[in-house]
N, C-alpha and C. Protein backbone atom coordinates (compact mmCIF):
# COMPACT_ATOMS: atom_id res chain seq x y z
N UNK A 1 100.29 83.72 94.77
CA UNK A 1 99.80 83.32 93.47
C UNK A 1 100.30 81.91 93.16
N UNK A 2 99.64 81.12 92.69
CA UNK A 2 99.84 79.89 92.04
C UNK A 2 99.84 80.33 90.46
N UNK A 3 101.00 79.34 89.88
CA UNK A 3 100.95 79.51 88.44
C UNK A 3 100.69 77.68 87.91
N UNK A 4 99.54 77.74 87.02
CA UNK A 4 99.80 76.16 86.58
C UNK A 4 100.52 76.61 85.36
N UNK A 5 101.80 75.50 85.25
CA UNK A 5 103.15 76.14 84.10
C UNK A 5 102.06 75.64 83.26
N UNK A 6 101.19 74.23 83.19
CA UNK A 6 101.11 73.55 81.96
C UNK A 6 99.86 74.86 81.16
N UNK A 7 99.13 75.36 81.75
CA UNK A 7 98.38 76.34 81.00
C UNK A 7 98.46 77.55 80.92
N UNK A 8 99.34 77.76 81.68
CA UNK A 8 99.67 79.45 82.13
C UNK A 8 98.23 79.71 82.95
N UNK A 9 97.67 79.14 83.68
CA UNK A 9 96.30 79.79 84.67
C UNK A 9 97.23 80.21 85.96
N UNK A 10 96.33 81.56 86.57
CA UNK A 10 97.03 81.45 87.57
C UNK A 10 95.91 82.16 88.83
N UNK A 11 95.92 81.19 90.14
CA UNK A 11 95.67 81.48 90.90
C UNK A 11 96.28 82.48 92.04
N UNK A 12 95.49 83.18 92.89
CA UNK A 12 95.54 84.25 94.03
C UNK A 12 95.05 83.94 94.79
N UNK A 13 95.57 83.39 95.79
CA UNK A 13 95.17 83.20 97.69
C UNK A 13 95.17 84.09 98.67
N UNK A 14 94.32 84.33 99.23
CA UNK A 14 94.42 85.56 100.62
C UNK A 14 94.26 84.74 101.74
N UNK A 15 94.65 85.58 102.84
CA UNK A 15 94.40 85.18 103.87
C UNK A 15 93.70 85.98 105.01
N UNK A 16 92.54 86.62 104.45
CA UNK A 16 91.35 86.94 105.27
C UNK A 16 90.90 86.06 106.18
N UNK A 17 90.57 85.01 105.37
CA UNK A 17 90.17 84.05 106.42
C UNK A 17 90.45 83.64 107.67
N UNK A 18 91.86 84.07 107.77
CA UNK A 18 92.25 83.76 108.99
C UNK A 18 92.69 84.88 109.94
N UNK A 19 92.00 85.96 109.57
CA UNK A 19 91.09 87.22 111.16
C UNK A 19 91.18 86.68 112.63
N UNK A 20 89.96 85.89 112.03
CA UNK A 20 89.73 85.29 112.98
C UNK A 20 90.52 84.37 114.51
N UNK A 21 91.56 83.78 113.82
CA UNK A 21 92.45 83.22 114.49
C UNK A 21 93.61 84.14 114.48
N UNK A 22 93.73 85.29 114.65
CA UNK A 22 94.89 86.09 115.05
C UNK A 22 95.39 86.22 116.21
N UNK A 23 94.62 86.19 117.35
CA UNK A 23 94.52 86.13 118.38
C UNK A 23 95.50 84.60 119.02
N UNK A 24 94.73 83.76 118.83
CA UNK A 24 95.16 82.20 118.72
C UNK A 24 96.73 82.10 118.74
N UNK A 25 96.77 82.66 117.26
CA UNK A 25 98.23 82.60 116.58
C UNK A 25 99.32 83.21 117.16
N UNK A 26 98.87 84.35 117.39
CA UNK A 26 99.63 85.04 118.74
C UNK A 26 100.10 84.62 119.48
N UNK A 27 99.49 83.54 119.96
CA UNK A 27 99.34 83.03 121.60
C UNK A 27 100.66 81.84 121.42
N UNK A 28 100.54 81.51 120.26
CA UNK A 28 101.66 80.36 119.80
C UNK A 28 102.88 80.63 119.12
N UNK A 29 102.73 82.22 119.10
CA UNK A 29 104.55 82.86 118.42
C UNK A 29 104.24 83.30 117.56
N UNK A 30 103.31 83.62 116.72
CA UNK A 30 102.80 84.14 115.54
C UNK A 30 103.34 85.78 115.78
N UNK A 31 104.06 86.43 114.66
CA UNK A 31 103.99 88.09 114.51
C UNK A 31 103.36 88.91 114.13
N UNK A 32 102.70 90.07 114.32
CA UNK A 32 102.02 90.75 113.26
C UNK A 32 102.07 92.12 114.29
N UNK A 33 102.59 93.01 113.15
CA UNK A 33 102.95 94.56 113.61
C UNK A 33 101.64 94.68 113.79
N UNK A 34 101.60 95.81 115.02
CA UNK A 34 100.23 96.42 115.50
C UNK A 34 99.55 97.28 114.64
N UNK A 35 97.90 97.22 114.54
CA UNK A 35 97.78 97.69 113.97
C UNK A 35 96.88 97.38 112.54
N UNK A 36 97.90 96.20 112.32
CA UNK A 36 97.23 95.39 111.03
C UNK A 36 96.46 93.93 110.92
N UNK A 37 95.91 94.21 110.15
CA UNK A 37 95.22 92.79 109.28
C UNK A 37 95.85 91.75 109.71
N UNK A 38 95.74 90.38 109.70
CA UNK A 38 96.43 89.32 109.36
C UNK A 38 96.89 89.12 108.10
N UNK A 39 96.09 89.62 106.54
CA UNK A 39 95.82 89.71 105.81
C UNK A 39 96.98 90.52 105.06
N UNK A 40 97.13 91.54 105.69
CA UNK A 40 97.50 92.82 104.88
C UNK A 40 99.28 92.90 105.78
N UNK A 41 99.33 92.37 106.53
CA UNK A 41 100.94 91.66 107.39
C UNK A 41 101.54 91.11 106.56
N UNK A 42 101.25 89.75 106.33
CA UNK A 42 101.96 88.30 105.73
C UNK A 42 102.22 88.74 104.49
N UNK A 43 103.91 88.21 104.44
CA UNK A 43 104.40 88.40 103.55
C UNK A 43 105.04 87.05 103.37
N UNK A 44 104.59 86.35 101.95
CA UNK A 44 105.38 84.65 101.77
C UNK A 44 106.18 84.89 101.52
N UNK A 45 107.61 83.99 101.79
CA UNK A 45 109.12 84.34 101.38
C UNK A 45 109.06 82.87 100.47
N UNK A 46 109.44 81.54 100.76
CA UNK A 46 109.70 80.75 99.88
C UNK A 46 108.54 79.41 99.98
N UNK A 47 108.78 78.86 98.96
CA UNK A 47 108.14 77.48 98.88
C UNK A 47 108.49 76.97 98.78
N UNK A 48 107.88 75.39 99.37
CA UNK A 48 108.28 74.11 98.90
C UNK A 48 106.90 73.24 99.03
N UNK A 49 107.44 72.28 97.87
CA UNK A 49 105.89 71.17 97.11
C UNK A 49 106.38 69.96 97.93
N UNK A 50 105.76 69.92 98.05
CA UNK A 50 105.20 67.77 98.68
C UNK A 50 105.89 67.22 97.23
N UNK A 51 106.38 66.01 97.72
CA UNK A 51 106.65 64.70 96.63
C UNK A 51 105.70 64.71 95.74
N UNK A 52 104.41 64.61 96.01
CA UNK A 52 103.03 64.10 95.20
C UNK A 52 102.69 65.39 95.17
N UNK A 53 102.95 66.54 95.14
CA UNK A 53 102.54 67.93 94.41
C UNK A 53 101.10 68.15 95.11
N UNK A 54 100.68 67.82 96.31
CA UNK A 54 99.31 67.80 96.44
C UNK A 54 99.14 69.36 97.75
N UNK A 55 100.70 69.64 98.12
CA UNK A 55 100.39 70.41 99.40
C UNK A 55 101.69 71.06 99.09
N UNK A 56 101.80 72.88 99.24
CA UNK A 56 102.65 73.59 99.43
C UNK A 56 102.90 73.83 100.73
N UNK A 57 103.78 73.98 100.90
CA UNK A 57 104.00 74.56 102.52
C UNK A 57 105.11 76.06 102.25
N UNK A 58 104.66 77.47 102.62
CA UNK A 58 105.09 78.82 102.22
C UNK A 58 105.56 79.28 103.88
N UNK A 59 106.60 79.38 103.40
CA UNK A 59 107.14 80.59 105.15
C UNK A 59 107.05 81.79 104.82
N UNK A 60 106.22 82.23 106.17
CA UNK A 60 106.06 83.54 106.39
C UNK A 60 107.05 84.11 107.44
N UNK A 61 108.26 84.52 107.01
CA UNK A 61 109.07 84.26 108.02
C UNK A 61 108.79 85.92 109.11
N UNK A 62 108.90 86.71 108.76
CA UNK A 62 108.38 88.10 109.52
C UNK A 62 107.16 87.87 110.34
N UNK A 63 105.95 86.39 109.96
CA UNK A 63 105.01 86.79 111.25
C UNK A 63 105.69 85.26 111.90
N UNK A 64 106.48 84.31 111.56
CA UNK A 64 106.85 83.29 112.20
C UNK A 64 106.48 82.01 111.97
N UNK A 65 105.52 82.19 110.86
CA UNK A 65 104.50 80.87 110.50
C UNK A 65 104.69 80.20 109.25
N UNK A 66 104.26 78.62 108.95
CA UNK A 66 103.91 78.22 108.13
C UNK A 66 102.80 78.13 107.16
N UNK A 67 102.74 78.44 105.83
CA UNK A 67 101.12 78.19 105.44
C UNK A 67 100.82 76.88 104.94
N UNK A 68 100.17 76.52 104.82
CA UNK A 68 99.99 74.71 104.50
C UNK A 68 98.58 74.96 103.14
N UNK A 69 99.50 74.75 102.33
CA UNK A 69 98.29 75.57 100.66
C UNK A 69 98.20 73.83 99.92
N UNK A 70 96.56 73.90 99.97
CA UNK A 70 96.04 72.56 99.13
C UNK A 70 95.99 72.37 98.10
N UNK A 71 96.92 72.04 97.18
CA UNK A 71 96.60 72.23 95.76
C UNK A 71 96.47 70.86 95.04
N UNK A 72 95.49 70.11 96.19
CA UNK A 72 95.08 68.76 95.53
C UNK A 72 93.70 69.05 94.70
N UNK A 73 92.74 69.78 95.05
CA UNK A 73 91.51 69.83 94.27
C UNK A 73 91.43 70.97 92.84
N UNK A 74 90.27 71.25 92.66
CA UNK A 74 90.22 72.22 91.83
C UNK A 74 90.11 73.28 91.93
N UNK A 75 90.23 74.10 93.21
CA UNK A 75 90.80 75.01 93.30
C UNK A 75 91.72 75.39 94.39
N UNK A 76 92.92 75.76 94.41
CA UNK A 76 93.49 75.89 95.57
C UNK A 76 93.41 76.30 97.08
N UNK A 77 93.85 75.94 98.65
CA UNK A 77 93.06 76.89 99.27
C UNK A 77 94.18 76.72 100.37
N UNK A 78 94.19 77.85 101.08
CA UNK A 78 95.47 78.04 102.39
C UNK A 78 94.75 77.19 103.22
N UNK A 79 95.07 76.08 103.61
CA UNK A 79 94.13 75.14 104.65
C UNK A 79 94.76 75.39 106.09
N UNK A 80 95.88 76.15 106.57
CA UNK A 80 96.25 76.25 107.73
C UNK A 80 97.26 77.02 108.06
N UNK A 81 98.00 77.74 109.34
CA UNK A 81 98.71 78.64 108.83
C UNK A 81 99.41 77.80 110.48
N UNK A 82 100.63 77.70 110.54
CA UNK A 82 101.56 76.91 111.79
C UNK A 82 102.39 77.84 112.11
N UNK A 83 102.39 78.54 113.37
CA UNK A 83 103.42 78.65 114.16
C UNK A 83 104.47 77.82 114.38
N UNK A 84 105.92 78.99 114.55
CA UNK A 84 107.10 77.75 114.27
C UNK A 84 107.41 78.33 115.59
N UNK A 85 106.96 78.70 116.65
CA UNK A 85 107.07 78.70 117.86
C UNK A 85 107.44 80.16 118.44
């Protein structure tokens, strides 16, 4: 979830989208108990913002990865998910 403090709005990101590349992710150190989703696995532990507030970067530390979350436009979006090896 994203919270904007200044309005109290708050956004919800999934990561369906990235099904698809489970396989991939795997291949590069990625975790995910058998069985499951990519989706329904990942669990974010902490954040941290860019200088210019334009890009979160969230560890998923249980599947091994980084998420790389865009929160330059108008609506937010997980633009990539990085294996940390």
């Amino acid at each position: 979830a994203i919270v904007d403090v200044a309005s109290g709005g708050v956004s919800t990101l999934g990561f369906d989208g990235f099904e698809g590349q489970k396989a991939a992710l795997q291949a590069k150190g990625a975790l995910f108990r058998p069985g499951t989703t990519v989706a329904s696995d990942i669990e974010p532990e902490f954040v941290a913002i860019s200088a210019d507030g334009r890009k979160a970067f969230v560890t998923l530390q249980e599947n091994n990865l980084i998420a790389v979350v865009d929160l330059s436009g108008p609506s937010a979006r997980i633009e990539n998910l990085i294996p940390a090896g």
